[in-house]
C-alpha atoms as a PDB file:
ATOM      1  CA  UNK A   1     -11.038  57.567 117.067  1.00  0.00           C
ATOM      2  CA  UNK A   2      -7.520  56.883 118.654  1.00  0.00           C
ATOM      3  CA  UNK A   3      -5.751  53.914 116.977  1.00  0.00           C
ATOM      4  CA  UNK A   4      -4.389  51.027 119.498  1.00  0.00           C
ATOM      5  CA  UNK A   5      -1.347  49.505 118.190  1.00  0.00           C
ATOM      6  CA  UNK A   6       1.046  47.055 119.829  1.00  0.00           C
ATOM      7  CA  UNK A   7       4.424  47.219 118.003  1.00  0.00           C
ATOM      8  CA  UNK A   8       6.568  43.793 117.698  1.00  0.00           C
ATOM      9  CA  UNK A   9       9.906  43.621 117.027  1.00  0.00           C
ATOM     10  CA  UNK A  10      12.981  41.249 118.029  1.00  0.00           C
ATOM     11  CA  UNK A  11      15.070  44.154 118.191  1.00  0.00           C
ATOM     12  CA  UNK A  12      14.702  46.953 121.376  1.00  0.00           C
ATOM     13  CA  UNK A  13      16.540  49.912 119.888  1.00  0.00           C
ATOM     14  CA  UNK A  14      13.850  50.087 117.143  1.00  0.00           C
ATOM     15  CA  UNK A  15      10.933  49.053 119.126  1.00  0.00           C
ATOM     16  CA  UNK A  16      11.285  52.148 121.164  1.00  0.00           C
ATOM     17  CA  UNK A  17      12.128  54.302 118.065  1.00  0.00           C
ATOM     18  CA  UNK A  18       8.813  53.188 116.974  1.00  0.00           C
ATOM     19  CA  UNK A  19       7.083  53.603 120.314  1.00  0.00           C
ATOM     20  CA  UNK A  20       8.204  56.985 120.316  1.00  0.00           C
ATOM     21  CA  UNK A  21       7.466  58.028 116.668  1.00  0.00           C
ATOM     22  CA  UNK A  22       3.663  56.360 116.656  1.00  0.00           C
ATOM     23  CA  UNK A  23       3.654  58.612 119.817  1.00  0.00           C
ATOM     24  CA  UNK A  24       4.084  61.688 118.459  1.00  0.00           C
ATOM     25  CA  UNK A  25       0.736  60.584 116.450  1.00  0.00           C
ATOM     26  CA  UNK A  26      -2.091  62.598 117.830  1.00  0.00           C
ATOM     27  CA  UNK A  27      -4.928  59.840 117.338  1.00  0.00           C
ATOM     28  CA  UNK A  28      -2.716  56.468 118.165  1.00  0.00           C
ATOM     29  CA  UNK A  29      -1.708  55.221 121.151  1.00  0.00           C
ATOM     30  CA  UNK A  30       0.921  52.163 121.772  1.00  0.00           C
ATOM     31  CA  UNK A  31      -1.156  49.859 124.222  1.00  0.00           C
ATOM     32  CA  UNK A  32       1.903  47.010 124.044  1.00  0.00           C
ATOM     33  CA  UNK A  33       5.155  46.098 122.652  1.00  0.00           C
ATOM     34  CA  UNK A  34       6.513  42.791 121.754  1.00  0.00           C
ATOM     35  CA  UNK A  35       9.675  41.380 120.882  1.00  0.00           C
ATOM     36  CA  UNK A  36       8.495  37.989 119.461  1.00  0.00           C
ATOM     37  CA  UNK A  37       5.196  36.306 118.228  1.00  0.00           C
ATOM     38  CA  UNK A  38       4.657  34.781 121.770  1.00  0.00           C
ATOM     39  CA  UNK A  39       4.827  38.021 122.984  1.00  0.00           C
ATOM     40  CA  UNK A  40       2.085  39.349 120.461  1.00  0.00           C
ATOM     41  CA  UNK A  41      -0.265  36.870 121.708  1.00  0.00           C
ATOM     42  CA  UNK A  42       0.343  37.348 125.389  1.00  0.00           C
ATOM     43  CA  UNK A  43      -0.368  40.966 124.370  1.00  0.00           C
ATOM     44  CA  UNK A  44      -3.276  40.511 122.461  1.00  0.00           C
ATOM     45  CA  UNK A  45      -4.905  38.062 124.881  1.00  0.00           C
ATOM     46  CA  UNK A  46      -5.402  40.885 127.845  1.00  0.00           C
ATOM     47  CA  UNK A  47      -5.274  44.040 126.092  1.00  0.00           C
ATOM     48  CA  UNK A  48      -7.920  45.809 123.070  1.00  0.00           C
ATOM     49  CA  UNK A  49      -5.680  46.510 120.176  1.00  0.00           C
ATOM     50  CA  UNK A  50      -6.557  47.775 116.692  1.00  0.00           C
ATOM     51  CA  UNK A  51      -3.559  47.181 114.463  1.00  0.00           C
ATOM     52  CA  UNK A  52      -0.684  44.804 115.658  1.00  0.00           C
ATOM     53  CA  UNK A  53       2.890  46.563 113.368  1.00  0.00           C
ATOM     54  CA  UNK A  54       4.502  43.737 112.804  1.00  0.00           C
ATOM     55  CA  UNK A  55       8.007  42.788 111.925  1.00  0.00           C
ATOM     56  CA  UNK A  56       8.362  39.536 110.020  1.00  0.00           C
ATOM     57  CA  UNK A  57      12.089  38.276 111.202  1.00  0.00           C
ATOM     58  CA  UNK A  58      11.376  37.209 115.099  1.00  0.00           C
ATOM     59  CA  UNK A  59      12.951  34.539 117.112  1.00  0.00           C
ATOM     60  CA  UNK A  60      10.448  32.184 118.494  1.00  0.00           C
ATOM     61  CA  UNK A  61       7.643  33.057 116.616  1.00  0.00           C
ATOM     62  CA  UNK A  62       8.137  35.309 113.336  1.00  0.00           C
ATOM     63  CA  UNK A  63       5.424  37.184 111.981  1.00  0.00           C
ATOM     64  CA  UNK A  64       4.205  35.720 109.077  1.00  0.00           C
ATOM     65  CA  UNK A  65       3.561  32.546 111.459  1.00  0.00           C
ATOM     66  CA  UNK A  66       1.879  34.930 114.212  1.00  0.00           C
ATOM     67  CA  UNK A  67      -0.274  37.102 111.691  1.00  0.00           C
ATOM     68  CA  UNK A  68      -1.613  33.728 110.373  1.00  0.00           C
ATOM     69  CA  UNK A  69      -2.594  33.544 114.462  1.00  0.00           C
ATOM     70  CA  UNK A  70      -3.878  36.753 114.875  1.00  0.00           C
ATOM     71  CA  UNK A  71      -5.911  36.463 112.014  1.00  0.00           C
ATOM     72  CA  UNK A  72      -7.723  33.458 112.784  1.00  0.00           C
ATOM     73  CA  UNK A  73      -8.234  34.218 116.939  1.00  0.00           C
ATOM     74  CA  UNK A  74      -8.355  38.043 116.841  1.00  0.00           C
ATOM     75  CA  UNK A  75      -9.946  38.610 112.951  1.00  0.00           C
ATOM     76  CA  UNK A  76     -10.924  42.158 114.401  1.00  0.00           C
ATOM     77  CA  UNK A  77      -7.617  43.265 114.837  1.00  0.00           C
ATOM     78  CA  UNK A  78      -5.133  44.417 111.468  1.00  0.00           C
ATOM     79  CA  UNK A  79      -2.016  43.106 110.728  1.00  0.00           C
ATOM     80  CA  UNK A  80       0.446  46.281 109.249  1.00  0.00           C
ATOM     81  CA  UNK A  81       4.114  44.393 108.694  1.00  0.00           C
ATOM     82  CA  UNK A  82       6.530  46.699 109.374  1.00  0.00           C
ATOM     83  CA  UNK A  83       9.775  44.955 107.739  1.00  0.00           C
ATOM     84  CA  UNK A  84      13.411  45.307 106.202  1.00  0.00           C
ATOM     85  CA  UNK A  85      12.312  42.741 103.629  1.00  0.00           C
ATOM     86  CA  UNK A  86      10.511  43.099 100.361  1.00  0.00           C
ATOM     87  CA  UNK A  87      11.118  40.061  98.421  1.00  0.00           C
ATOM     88  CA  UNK A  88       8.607  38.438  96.655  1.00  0.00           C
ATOM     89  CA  UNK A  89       8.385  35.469  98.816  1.00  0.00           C
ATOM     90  CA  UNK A  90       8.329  37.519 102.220  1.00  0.00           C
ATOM     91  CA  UNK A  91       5.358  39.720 100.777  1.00  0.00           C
ATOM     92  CA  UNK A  92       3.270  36.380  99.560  1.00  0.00           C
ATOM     93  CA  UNK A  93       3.486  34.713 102.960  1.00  0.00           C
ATOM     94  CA  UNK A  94       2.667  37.948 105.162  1.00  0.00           C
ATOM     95  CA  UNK A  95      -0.579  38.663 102.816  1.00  0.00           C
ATOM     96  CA  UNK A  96      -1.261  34.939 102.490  1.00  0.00           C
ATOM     97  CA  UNK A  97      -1.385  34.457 106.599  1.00  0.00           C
ATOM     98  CA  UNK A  98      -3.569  37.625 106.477  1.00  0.00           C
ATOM     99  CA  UNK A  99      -1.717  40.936 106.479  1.00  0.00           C
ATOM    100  CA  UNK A 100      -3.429  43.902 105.773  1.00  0.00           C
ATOM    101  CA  UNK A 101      -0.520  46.108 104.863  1.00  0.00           C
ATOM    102  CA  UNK A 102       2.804  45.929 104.239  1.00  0.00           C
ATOM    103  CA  UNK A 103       5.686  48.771 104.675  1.00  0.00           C
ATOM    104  CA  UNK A 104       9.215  48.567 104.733  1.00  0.00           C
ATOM    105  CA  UNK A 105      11.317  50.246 107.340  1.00  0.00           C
ATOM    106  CA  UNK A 106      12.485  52.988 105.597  1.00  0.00           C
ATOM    107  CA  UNK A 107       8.651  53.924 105.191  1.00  0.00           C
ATOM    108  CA  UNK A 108       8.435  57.699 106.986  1.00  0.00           C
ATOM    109  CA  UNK A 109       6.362  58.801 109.918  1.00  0.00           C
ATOM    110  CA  UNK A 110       3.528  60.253 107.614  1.00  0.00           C
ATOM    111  CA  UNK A 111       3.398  57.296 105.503  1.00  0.00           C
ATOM    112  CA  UNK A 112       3.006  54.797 108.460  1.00  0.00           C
ATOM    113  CA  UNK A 113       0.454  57.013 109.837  1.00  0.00           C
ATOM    114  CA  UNK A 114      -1.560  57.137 106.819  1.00  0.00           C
ATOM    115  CA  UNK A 115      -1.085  53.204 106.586  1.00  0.00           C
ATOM    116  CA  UNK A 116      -2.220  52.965 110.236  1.00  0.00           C
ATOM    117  CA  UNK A 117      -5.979  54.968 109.162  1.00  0.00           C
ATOM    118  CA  UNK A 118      -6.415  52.889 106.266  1.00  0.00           C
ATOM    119  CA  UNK A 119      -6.100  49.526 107.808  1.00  0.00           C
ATOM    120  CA  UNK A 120      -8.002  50.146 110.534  1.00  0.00           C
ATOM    121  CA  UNK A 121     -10.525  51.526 108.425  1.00  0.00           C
ATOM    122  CA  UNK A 122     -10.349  48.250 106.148  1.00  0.00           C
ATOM    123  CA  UNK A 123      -8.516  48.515 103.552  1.00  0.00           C
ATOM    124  CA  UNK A 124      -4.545  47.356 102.243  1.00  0.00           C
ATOM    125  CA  UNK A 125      -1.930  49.663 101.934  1.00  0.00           C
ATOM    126  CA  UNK A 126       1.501  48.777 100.368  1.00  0.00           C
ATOM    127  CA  UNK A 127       4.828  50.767  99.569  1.00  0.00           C
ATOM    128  CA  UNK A 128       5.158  51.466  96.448  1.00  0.00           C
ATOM    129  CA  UNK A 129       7.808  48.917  95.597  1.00  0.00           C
ATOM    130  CA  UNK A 130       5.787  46.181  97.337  1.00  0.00           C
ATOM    131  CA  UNK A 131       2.766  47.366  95.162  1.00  0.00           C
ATOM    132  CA  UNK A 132       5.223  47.131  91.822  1.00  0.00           C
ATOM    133  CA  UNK A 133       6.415  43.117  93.238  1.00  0.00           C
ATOM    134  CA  UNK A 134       2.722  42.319  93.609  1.00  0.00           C
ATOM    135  CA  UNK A 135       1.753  43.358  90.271  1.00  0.00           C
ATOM    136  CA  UNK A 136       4.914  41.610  88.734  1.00  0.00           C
ATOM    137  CA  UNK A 137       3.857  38.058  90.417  1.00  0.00           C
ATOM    138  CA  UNK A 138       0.727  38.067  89.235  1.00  0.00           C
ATOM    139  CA  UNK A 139       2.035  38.774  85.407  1.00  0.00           C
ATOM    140  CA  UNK A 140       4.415  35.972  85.796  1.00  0.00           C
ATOM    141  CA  UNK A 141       1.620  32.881  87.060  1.00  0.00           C
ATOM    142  CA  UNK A 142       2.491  30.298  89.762  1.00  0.00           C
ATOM    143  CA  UNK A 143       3.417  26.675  89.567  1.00  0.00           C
ATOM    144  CA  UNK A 144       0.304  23.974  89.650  1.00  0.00           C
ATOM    145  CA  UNK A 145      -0.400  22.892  92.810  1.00  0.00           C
ATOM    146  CA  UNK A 146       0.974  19.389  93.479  1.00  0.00           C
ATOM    147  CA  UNK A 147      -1.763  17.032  95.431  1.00  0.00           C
ATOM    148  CA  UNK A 148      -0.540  15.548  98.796  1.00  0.00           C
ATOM    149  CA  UNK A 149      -1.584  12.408  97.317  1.00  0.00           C
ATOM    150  CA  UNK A 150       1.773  12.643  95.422  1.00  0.00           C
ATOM    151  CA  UNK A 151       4.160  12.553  98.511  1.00  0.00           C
ATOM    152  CA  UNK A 152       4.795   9.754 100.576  1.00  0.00           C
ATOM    153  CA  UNK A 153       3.432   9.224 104.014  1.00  0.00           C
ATOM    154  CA  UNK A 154       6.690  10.355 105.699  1.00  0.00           C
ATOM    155  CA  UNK A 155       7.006  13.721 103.121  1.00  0.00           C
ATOM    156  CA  UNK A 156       3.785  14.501 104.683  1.00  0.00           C
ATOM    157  CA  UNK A 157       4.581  14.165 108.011  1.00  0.00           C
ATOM    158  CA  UNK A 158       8.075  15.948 107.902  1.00  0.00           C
ATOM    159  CA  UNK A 159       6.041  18.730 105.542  1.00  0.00           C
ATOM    160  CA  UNK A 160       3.541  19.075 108.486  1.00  0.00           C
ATOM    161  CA  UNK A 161       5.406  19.488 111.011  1.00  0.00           C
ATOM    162  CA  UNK A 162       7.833  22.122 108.875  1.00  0.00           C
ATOM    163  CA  UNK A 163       4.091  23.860 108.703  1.00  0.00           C
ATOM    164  CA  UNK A 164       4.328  23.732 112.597  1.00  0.00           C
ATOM    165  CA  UNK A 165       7.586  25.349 112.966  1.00  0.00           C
ATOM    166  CA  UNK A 166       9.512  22.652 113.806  1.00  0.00           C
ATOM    167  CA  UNK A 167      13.362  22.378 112.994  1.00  0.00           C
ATOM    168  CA  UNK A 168      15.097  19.618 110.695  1.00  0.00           C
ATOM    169  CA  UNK A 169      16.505  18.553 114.432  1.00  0.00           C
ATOM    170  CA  UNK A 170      12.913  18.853 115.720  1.00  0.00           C
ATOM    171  CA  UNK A 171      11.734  16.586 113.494  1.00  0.00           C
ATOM    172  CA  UNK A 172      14.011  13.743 113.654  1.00  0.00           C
ATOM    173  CA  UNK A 173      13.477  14.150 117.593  1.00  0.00           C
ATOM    174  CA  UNK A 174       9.713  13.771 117.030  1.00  0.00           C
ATOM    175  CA  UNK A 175       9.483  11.269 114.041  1.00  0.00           C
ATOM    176  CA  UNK A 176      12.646   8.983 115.462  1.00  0.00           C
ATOM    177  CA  UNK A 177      14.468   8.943 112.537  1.00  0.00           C
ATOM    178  CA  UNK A 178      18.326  10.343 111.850  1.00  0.00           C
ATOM    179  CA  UNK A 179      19.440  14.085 110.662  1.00  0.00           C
ATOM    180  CA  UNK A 180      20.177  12.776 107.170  1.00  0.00           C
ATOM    181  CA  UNK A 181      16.776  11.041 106.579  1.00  0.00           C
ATOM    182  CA  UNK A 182      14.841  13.985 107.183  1.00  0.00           C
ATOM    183  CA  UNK A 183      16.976  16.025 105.301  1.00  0.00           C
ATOM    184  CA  UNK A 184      16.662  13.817 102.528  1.00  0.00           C
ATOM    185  CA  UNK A 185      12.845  13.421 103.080  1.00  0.00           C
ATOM    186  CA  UNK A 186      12.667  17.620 102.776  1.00  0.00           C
ATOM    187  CA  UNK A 187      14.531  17.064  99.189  1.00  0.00           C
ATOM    188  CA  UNK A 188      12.180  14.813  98.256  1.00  0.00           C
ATOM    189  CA  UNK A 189       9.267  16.675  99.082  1.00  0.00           C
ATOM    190  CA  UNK A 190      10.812  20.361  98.011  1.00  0.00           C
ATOM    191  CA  UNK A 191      11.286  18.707  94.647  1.00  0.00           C
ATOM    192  CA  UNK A 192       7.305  17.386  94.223  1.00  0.00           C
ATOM    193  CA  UNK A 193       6.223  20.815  95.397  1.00  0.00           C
ATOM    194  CA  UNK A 194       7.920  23.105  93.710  1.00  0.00           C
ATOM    195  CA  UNK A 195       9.599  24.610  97.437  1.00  0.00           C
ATOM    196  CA  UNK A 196      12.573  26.428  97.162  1.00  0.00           C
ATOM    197  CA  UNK A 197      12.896  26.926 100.742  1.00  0.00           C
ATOM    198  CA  UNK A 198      10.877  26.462 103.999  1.00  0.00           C
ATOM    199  CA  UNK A 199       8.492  29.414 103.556  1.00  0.00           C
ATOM    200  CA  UNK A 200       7.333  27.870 100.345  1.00  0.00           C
ATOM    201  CA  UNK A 201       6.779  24.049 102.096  1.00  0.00           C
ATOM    202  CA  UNK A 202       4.997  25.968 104.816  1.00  0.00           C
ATOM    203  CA  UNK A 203       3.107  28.125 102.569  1.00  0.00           C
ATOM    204  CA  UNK A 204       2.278  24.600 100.639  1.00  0.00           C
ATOM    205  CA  UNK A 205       1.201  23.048 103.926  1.00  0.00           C
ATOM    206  CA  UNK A 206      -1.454  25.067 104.869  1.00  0.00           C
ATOM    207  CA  UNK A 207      -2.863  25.328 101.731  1.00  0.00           C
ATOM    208  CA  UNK A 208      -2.666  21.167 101.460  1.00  0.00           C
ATOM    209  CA  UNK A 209      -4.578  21.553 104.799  1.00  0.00           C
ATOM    210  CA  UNK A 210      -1.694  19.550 106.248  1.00  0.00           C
ATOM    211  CA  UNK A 211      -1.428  22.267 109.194  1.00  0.00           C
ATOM    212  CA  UNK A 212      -4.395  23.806 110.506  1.00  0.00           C
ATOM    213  CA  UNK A 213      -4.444  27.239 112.330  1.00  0.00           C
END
């Protein structure tokens, strides 16, 4: 069976590293390349393609947000990130939105060809040190989930369309309100939740079912 990947990446000098390492792979062949999420899903919607390796810092769209799309419209096709990152918080949203794998970049050629088989064969594959972060989160428990019903009508809205991908000048723009009341809307409503940042409000407003896919 000869793998079909599409590599994604915001950054050309290690696109083409990768297009010409997977190529030296004698059963996977690079049927795209992509250099943001948009990109992926152009890709994806005229070409067959077995495992999209994706890197999760991308203008436009990044890659937690597009393997949350590719998941949903193309559920045949596996998600392997491919990332600098290994934070707790970047490996919770990638597997959350659907990842199958997860590697960091200074994963080597045999390892992200034996990561390659295994997803496409069904099954997760993590570095090592992701593996040890995974196991550590689950020791330590999560905070209770707080119920929309506890945030104001506008603290949904502005946490919906943070789900969306909208910026804090986005926002005011679309709810016609200033700067400094949606920034103080996003304090409110990082406090009731628990969010320490954006990825957590986003991760919160999917799960809320404030954003849909």
């Amino acid at each position: 069976m000869t793998i079909r990947v599409v590599v994604a990446d915001d950054q050309q000098l290690v696109r083409e590293g990768l297009v010409a390492l997977l190529e030296l792979m004698d059963d996977v062949t690079v049927v795209g390349q992509a250099r943001d999420g948009r990109d992926v899903l152009d890709v994806l919607g005229r070409t067959d393609c077995d495992v999209v390796l994706m890197d999760l810092r991308m203008p436009v769209l990044d890659g937690v947000a597009t393997t949350r799309i590719v998941h949903s419209r193309h559920p045949k096709v596996a998600v392997l990130v491919l990332t600098t990152y290994s934070d707790d918080d970047s490996v919770r949203d990638a597997l959350a939105a659907g990842a199958r794998g997860y590697l960091t970049k200074d994963t080597g050629r045999a390892e992200i060809h034996a990561a390659l088989r295994a997803v496409v064969a069904g099954q997760a594959t993590f570095t090592t040190e992701v593996s040890d972060r995974l196991v550590q989160a689950l020791t330590r428990g999560s905070r209770p989930f707080t119920d929309p019903a506890a945030l104001t009508a506008r603290e949904r809205e502005v946490l919906t369309l943070i789900g969306a991908g909208l910026s804090n000048t986005d926002i005011a723009r679309r709810l016609h309100i200033a700067h400094t009341t949606v920034k103080t809307h996003i304090n409110n409503a990082f406090a009731k939740i628990g969010a320490r940042h954006r990825a957590d409000a986003v991760r919160y407003a999917y799960r809320a079912g404030l954003v849909e896919d």
